[in-house]
Protein backbone atom coordinates (compact mmCIF):
# COMPACT_ATOMS: atom_id res chain seq x y z
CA UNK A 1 16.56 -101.49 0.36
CA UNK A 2 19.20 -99.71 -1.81
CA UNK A 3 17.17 -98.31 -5.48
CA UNK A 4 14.08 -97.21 -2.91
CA UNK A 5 11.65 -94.64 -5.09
CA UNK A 6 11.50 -92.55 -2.14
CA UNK A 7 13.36 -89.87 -2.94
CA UNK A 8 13.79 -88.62 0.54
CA UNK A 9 15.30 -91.85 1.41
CA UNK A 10 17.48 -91.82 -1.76
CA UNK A 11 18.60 -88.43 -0.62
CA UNK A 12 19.24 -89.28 3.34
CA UNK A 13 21.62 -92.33 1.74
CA UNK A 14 23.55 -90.24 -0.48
CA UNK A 15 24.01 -87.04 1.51
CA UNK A 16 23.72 -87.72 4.91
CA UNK A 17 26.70 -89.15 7.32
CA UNK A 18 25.08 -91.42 10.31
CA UNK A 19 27.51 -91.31 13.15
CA UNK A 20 25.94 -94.21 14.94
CA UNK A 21 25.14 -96.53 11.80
CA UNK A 22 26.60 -99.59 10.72
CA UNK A 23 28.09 -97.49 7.08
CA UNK A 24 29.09 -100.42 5.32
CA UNK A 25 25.59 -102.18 5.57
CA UNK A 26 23.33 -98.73 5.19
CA UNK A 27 25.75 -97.97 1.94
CA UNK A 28 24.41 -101.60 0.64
CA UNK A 29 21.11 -101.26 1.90
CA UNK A 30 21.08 -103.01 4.25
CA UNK A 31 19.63 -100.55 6.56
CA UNK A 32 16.69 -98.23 5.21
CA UNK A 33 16.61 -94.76 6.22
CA UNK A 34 14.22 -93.80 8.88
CA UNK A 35 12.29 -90.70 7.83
CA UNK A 36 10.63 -88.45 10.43
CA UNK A 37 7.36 -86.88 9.59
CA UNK A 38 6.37 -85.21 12.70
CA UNK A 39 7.52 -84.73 16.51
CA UNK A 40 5.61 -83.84 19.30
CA UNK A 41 7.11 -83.43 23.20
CA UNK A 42 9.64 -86.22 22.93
CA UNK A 43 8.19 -88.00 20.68
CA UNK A 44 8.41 -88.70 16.84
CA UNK A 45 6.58 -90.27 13.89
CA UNK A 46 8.38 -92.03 10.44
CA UNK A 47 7.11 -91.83 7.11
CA UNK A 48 6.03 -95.36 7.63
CA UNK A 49 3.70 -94.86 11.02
CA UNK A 50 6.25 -95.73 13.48
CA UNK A 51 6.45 -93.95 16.84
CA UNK A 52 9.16 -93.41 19.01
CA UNK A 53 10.32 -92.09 22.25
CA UNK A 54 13.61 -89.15 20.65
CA UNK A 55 15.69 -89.95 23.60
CA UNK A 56 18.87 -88.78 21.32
CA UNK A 57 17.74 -85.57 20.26
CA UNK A 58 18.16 -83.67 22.94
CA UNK A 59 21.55 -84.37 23.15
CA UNK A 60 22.27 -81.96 20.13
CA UNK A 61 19.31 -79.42 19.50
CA UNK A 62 15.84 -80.36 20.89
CA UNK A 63 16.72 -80.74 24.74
CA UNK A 64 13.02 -78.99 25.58
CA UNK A 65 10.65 -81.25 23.00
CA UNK A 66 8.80 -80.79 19.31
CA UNK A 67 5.70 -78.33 19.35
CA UNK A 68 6.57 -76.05 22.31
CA UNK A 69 4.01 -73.50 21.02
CA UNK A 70 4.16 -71.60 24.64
CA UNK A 71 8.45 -71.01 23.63
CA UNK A 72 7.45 -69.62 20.18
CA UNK A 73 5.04 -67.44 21.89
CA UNK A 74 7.29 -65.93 23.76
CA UNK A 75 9.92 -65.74 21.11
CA UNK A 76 7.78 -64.10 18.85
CA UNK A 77 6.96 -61.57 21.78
CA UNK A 78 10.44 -60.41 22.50
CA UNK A 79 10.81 -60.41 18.78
């Protein structure tokens, strides 16, 4: 709901563009903000508990999962 004390959500409505979201209802808020806490393989967790399967996320930037400690390794070796 739009006036949230969550300041995280307060800034995701007035700074971030959703290319997939319904504007005119998220700018009344009609839509809250989901906030991601954590991620793990291809999965993530919101502020408020929920878990989901990030189907979308590899699309742009995290095609091989969340916590791939064995690709840091190895960046941090070559490094």
């Amino acid at each position: 709901m739009n006036g949230s004390n969550d300041p995280v959500k307060e800034a995701d409505r007035r700074y971030v563009l959703h290319p997939f979201t319904q504007l005119r209802e998220f700018d009344a808020g009609e839509i809250e903000p989901f906030v991601v806490e954590t991620g793990s393989g291809a999965r993530i967790r919101g502020s408020d508990g929920t878990e989901l399967l990030d189907a979308f996320a590899g699309l742009y930037c995290v095609n091989i999962g969340y916590g791939r400690i064995e690709v840091a390794e190895a960046i941090s070796k070559q490094a």
